[in-house]
Protein backbone atom coordinates (compact mmCIF):
# COMPACT_ATOMS: atom_id res chain seq x y z
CA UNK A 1 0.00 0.00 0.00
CA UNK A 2 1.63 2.90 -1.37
CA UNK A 3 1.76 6.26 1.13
CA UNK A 4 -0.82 8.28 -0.29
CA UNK A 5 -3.18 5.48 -0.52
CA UNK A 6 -2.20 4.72 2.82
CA UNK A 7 -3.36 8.18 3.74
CA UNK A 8 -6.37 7.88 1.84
CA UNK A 9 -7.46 4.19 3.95
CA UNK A 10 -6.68 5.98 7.09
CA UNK A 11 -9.37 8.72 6.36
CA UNK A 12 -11.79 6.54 5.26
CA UNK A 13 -11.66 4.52 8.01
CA UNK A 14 -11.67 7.68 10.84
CA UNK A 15 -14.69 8.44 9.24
CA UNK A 16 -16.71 5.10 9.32
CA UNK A 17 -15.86 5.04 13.05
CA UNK A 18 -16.32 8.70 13.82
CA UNK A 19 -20.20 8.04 11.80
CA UNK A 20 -20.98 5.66 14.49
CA UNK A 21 -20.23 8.19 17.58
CA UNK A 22 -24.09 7.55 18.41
CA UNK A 23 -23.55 3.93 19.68
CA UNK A 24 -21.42 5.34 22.20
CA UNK A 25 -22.38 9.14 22.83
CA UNK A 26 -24.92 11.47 21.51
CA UNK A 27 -22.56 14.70 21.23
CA UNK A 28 -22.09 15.88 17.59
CA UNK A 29 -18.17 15.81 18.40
CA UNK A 30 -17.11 12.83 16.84
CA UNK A 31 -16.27 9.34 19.26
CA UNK A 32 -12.89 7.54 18.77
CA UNK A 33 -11.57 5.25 21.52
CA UNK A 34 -7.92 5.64 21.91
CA UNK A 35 -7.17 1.85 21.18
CA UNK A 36 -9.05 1.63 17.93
CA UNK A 37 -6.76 4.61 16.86
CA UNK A 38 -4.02 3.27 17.84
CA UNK A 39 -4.71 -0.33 15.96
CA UNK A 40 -6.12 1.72 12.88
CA UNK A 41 -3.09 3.47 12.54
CA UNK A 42 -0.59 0.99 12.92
CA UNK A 43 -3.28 -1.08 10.21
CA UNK A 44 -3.20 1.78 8.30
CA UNK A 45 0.29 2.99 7.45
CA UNK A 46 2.48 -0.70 8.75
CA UNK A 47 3.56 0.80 11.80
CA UNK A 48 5.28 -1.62 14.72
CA UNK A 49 2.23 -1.60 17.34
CA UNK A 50 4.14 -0.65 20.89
CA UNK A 51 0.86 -0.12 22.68
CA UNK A 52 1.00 -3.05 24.73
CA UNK A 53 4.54 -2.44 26.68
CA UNK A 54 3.33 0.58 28.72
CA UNK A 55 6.39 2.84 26.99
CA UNK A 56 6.32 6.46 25.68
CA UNK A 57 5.11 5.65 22.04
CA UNK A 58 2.66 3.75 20.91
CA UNK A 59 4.16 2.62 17.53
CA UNK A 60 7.21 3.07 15.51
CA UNK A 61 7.95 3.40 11.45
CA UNK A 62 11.72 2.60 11.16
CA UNK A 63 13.43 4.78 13.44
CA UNK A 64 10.57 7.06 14.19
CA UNK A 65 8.67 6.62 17.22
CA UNK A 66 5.13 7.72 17.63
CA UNK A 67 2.60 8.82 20.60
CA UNK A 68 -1.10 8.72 19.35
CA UNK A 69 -3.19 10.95 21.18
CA UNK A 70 -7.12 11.42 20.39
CA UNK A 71 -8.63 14.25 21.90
CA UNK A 72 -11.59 17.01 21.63
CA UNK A 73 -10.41 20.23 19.80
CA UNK A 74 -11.84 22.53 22.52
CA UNK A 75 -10.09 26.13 22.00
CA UNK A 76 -7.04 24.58 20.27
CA UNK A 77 -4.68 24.68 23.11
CA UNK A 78 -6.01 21.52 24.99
CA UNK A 79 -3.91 20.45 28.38
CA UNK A 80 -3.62 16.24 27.48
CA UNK A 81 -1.96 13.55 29.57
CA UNK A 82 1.09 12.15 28.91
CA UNK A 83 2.98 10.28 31.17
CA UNK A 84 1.37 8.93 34.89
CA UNK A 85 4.07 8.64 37.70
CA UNK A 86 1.86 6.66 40.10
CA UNK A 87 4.51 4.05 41.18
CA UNK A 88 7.11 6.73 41.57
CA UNK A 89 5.01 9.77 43.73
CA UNK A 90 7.40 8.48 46.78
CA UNK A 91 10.02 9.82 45.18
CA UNK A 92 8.81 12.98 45.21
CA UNK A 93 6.36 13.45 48.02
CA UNK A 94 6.93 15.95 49.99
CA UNK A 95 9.30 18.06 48.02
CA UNK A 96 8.72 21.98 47.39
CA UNK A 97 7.09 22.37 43.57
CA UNK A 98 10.45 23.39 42.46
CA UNK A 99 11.93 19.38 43.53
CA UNK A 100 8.69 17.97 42.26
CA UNK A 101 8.75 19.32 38.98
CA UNK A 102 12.57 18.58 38.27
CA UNK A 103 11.93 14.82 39.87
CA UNK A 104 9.26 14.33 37.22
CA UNK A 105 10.61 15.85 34.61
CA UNK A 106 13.59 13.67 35.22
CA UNK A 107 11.56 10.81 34.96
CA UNK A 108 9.48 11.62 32.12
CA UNK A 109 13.14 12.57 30.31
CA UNK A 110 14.13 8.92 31.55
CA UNK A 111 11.32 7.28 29.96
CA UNK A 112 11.70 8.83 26.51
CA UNK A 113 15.27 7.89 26.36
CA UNK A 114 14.78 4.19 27.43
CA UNK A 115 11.84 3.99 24.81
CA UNK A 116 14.10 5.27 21.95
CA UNK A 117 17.34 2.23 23.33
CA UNK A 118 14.54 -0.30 23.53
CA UNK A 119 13.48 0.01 20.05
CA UNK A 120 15.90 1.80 18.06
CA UNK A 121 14.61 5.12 17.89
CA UNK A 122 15.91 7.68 16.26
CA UNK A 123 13.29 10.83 17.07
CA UNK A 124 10.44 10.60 18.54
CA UNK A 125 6.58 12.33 17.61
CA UNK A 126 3.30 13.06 18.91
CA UNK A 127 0.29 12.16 15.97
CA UNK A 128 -2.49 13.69 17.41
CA UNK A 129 -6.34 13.31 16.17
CA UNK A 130 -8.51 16.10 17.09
CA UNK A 131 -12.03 15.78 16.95
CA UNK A 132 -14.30 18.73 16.76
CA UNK A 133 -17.90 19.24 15.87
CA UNK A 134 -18.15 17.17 12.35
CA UNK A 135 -15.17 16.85 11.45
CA UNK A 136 -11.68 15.27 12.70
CA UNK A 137 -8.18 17.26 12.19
CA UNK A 138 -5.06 14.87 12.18
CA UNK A 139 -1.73 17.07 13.01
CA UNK A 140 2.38 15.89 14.64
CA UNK A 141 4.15 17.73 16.54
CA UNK A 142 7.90 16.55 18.37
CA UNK A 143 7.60 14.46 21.42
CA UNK A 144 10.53 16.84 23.22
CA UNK A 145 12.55 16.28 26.04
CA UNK A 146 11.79 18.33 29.11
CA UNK A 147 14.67 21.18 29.31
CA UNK A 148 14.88 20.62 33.12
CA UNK A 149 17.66 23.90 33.01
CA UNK A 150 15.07 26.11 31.29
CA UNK A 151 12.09 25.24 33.62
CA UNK A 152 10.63 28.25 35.08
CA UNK A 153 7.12 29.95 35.55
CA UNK A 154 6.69 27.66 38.30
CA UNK A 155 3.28 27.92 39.29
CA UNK A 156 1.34 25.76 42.43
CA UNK A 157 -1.78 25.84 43.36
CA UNK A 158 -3.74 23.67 46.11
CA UNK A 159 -3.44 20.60 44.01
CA UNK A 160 -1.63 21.03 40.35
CA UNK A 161 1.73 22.69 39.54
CA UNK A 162 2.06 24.36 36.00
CA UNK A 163 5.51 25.57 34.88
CA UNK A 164 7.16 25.62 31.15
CA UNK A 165 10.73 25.15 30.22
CA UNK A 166 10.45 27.85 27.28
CA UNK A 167 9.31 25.34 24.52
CA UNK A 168 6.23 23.50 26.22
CA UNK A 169 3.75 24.42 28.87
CA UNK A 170 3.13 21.37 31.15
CA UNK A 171 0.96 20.52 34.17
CA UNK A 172 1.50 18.18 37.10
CA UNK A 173 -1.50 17.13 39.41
CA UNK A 174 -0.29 16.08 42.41
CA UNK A 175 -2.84 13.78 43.61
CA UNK A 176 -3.39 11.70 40.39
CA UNK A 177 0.71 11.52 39.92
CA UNK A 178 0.30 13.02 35.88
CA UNK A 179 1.97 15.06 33.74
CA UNK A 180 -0.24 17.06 31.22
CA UNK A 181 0.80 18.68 28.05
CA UNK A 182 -0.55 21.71 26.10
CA UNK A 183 -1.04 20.98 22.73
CA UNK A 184 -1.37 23.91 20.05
CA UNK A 185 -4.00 22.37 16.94
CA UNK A 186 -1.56 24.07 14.39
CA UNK A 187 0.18 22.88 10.96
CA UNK A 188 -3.06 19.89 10.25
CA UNK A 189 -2.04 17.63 7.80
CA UNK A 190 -5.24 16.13 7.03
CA UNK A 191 -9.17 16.90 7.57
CA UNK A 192 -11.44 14.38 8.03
CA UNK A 193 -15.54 15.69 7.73
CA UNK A 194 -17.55 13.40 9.77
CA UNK A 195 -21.54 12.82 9.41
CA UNK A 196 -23.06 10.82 12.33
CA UNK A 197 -25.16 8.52 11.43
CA UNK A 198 -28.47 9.24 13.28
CA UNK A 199 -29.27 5.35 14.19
CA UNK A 200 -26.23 3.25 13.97
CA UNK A 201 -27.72 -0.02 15.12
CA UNK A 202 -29.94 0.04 12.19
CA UNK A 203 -27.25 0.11 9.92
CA UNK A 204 -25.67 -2.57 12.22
CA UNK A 205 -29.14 -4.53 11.98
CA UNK A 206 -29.15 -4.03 8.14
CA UNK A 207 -25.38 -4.82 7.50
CA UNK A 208 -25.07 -8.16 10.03
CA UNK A 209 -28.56 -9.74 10.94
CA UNK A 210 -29.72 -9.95 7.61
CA UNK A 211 -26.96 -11.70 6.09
CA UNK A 212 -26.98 -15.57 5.69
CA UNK A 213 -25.45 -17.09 8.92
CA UNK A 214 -22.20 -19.30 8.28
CA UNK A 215 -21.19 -21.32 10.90
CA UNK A 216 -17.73 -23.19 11.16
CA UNK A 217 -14.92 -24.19 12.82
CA UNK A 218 -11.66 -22.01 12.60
CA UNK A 219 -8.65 -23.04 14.31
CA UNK A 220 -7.05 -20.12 15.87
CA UNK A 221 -3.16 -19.64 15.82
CA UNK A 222 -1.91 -18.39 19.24
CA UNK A 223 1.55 -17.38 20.14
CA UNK A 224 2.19 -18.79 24.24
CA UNK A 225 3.87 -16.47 26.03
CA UNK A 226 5.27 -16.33 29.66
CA UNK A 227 6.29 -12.61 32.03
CA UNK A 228 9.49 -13.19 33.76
CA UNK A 229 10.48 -10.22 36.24
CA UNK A 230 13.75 -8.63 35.71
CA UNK A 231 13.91 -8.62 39.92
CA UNK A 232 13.38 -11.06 42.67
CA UNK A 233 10.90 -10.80 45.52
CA UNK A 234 12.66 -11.23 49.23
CA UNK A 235 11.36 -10.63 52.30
CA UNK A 236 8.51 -9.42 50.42
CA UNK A 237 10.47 -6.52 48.79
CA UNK A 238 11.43 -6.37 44.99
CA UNK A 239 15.06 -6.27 44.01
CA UNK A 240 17.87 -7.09 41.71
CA UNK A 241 20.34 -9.48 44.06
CA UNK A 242 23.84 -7.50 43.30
CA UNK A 243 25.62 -10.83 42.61
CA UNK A 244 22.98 -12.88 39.91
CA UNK A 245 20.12 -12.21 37.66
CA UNK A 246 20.87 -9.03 36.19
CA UNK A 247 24.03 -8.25 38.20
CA UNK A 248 25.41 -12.05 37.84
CA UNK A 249 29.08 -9.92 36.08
CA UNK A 250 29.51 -9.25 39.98
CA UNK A 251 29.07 -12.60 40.92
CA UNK A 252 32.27 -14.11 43.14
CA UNK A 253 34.47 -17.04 41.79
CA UNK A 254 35.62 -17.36 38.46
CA UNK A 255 36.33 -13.59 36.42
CA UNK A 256 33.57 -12.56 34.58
CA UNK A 257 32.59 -10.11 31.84
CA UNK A 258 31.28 -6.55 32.61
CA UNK A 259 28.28 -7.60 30.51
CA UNK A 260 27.27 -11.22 32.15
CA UNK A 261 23.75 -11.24 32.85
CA UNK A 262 20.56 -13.70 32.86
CA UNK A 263 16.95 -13.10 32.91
CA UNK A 264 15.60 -15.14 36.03
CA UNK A 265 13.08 -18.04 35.20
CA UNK A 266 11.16 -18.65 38.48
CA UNK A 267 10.05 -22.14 38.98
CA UNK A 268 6.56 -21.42 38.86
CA UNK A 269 6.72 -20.56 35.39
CA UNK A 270 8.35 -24.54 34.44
CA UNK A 271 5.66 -25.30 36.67
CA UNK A 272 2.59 -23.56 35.40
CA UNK A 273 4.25 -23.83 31.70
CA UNK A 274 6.11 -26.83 31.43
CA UNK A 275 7.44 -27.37 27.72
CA UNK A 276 7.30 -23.00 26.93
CA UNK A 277 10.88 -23.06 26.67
CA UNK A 278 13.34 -25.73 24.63
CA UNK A 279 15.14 -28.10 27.13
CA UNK A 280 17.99 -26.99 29.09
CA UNK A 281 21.42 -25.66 26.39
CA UNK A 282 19.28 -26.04 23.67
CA UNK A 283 19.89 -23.15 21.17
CA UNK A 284 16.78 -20.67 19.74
CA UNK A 285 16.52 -17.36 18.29
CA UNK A 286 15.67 -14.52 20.51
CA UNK A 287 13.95 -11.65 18.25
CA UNK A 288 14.87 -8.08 20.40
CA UNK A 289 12.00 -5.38 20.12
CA UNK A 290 14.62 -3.19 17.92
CA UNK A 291 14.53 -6.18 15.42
CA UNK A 292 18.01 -7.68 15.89
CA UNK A 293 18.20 -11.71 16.84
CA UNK A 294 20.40 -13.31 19.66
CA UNK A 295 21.24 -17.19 19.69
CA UNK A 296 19.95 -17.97 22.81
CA UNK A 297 18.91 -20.86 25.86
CA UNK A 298 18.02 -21.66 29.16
CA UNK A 299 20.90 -22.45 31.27
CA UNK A 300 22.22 -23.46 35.01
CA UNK A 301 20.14 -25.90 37.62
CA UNK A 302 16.23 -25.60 37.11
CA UNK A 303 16.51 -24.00 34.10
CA UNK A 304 16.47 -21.52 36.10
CA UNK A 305 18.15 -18.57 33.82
CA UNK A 306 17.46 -17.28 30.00
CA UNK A 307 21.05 -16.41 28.74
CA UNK A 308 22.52 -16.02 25.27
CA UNK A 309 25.32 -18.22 23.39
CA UNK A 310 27.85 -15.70 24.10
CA UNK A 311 26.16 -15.02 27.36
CA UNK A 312 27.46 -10.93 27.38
CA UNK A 313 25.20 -10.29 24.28
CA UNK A 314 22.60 -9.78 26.53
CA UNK A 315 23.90 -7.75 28.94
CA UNK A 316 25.38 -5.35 25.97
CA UNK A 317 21.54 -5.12 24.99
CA UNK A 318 20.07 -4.78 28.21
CA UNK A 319 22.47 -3.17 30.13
CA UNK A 320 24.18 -0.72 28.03
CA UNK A 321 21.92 -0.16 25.25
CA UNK A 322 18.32 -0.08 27.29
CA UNK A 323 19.20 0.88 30.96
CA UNK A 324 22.16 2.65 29.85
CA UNK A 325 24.14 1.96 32.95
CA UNK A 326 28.01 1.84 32.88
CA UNK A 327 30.19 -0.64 33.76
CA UNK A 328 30.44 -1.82 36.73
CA UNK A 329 27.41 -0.10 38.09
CA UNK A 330 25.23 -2.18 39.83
CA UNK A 331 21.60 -2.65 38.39
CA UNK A 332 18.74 -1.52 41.37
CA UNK A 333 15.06 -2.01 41.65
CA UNK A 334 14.79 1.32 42.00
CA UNK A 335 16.46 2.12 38.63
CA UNK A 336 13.72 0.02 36.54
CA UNK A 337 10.95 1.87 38.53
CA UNK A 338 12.41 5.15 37.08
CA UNK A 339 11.69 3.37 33.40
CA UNK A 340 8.52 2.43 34.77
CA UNK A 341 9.56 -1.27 33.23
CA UNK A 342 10.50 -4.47 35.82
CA UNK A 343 9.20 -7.31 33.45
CA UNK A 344 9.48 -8.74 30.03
CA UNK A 345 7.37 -11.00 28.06
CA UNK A 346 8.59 -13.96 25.48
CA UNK A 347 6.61 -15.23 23.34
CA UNK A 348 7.09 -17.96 21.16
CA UNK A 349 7.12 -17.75 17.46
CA UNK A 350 7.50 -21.29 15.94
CA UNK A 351 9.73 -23.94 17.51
CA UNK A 352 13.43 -22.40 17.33
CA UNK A 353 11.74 -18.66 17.68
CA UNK A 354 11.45 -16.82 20.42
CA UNK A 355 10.39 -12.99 20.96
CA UNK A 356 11.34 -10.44 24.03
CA UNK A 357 9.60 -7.17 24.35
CA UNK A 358 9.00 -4.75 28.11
CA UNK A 359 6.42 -4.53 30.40
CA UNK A 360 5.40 -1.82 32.45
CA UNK A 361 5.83 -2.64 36.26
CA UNK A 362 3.46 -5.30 38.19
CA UNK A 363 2.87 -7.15 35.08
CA UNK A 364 4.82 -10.43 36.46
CA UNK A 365 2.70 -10.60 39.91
CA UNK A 366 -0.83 -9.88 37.47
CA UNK A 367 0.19 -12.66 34.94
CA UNK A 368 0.76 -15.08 38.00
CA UNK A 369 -2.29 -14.16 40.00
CA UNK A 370 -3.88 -14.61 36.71
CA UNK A 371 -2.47 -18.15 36.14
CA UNK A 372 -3.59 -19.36 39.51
C-alpha cells in the first residue's frame, strides 16, 4: 500500500468510526476510543504496534517513534496527559514544587530515552487526532525532552503545579501523579468531515442480521507467552540481588565479563508452563523489540536462567543499550521503577523462535495471579 493510498485508507476509516459516535455518545463531536486509533493506525500505514509495553510511544515506522493521542479540539490549546508517575510519587512526596517538577521531569526525560534504546529510535513524535464538531483534524508535533535547566514559571496551586521550560507548557496534578501537556491544533495535515449517522444499530441490523449465517470451525493460531520479572521478591520486597540475575558480572568465583547477565526463570513458570521453553542448552533465536536476533537458551540448575550463546550479548543489549548503565554499576530495583519497566514477556514464534519485548511494572505478579 503505497503512502498516499495509505493516507487515503486511514481517512476513510476515521470516518466510518467517527459516523458511528451515536452507539457510544450522543454529542455531535465525533467518538474515537484511543485503542481503535491506535490499531487503525498501525493497520493503516504498517507501523510496529508498541501499545501493549506501557512505553512512551505507541508505535514506531523505522526509526521514528510515535505517541497517538485522540482528543476534543476545545479552543485549540487543549492540556492532554502524557505520562502517569503513580509508582514513583514516593520519590517525590513531599518536596517543594520546584523538587517535584525537576523529579518528574527527570523521569518523564528517563522514559523517553529508554523507549528510543529499547526500540531503536531515532526521534520521537506526537500524531495527534482532534475531533471537533463534524469533522476530525489529524496534526504531529515533536515528542521533546523536558529542558529541566530552562524550567521556570513555576506555578502551584492547592493541588496542580504548571511551569514551562520555554518550549512547552506542562501541568502536574499532584494527587493523580500526571503530567499534562498543552497541545497547540496548528500545521493539520489532514481533515477528516464526519456525518453521524443518526441510528447506527440500524445500519448494524441491516449490515449483520440480515446476512446468511455461516457457521464453522476455525482453528485459531496463538503465540504462548510467559512474564518473567527482571527482579526477585525477598522478604517481600522487589530487588535485583547484586551478585545474579541481572548483576550475575559481579558474581564471586571465576572472572567474569562486565556484561554477564541472565533473565531469572522462576520455577513457577516450568511449573505452570512446562514445555514454553526448549530443554535446558538447547539453542533458539531470541527476536529483540529493535529487530536484531540473539542465539539464545536456558541455562544453570532448574533451568532456572534465560542467557545467550555468548552469554554478554545480553547484557550489551540490556544493560548498556536499554538501561544505559556503565560498567560496573550495579543494576537496582529502583532504577527500573524510574523506566517504569520491571518485566518482560517472550513469546514464542515457531519452535526455534522466540520474541522479548517490556512490560510496564506489576505485570509479572498480574500474569501469575492470573495463572492461579
Amino acid at each position: 500500500m503505497s503512502e498516499s493510498n495509505s493516507l487515503k485508507y486511514y481517512k476513510h476509516m476515521l470516518n466510518i468510526i467517527g459516523s458511528l459516535t451515536g452507539l457510544f455518545s450522543e454529542s455531535n463531536v465525533p467518538y474515537l476510543n484511543y485503542r481503535v486509533t491506535e490499531n487503525l493506525f498501525c493497520k493503516a500505514f504498517s507501523a510496529k504496534n508498541l501499545s501493549r509495553s506501557d512505553v512512551s510511544a505507541d508505535a514506531s515506522i523505522k526509526d521514528v517513534g510515535i505517541g497517538i493521542k485522540t482528543f476534543i479540539n476545545g479552543n485549540g490549546k487543549t492540556l492532554q496527559k502524557i505520562a502517569e508517575f503513580n509508582k514513583d510519587n514516593i520519590s517525590f512526596r513531599g518536596l517543594p514544587p520546584q523538587g517535584v517538577i525537576k523529579k518528574v521531569a527527570h523521569l518523564r526525560n528517563q522514559r523517553i530515552a529508554a523507549t528510543k534504546r529499547i526500540y531503536g529510535l531515532k526521534s520521537m513524535i506526537y500524531h495527534c487526532i482532534v475531533r471537533d464538531a463534524t469533522r476530525i483534524q489529524v496534526y504531529e508535533c515533536d515528542m521533546d525532552l523536558i529542558y529541566i535547566k530552562n524550567i521556570k514559571s513555576i506555578k502551584a496551586g492547592k493541588n496542580t503545579i504548571n511551569f514551562n521550560d520555554s518550549k512547552n507548557e506542562y501541568s502536574f496534578n499532584i494527587s493523580k501523579s500526571t503530567l499534562y501537556k498543552r497541545f497547540h491544533t496548528t500545521k493539520v495535515i489532514t481533515y477528516v468531515s464526519v456525518k453521524i449517522i443518526n441510528d447506527p444499530f440500524e445500519v448494524l441490523e441491516e449490515k449483520f442480521m440480515k446476512v446468511k449465517e455461516v457457521y464453522y470451525k476455525k482453528k485459531v493460531k496463538e503465540n504462548p507467552f510467559v512474564i518473567l520479572p527482571l527482579y526477585s521478591i525477598t522478604k517481600d520486597k522487589k530487588a535485583v540481588y547484586p551478585k545474579s540475575g541481572l548483576n550475575q558480572w559481579n558474581a564471586s568465583g571465576r572472572k567474569r565479563d562486565h556484561n554477564e547477565i541472565y533473565i531469572p526463570i522462576p520455577k513457577g513458570i516450568h511449573k505452570r508452563y512446562p514445555g514454553f521453553f526448549l530443554p535446558r542448552d538447547k539453542q533458539f533465536n531470541l527476536i529483540l523489540p529493535d529487530g536484531n536476533i540473539l542465539q539464545s537458551k536456558v541455562c544453570q540448575d532448574g533451568s532456572k536462567a534465560l542467557m545467550t550463546k555468548h552469554n554478554a550479548d545480553l547484557g550489551k543489549w540490556l544493560l548498556r543499550n536499554v538501561l544505559n548503565l556503565k560498567e560496573n554499576e550495579l543494576l537496582t530495583y529502583e532504577k527500573l521503577q524510574e523506566i517504569g519497566l520491571d518485566s518482560v514477556i517472550i513469546e514464542r514464534i515457531d519452535a526455534k523462535t522466540y520474541s522479548i519485548d517490556f512490560r510496564p511494572s506489576g505485570t509479572y505478579e498480574k500474569f501469575i495471579e492470573d495463572s492461579q
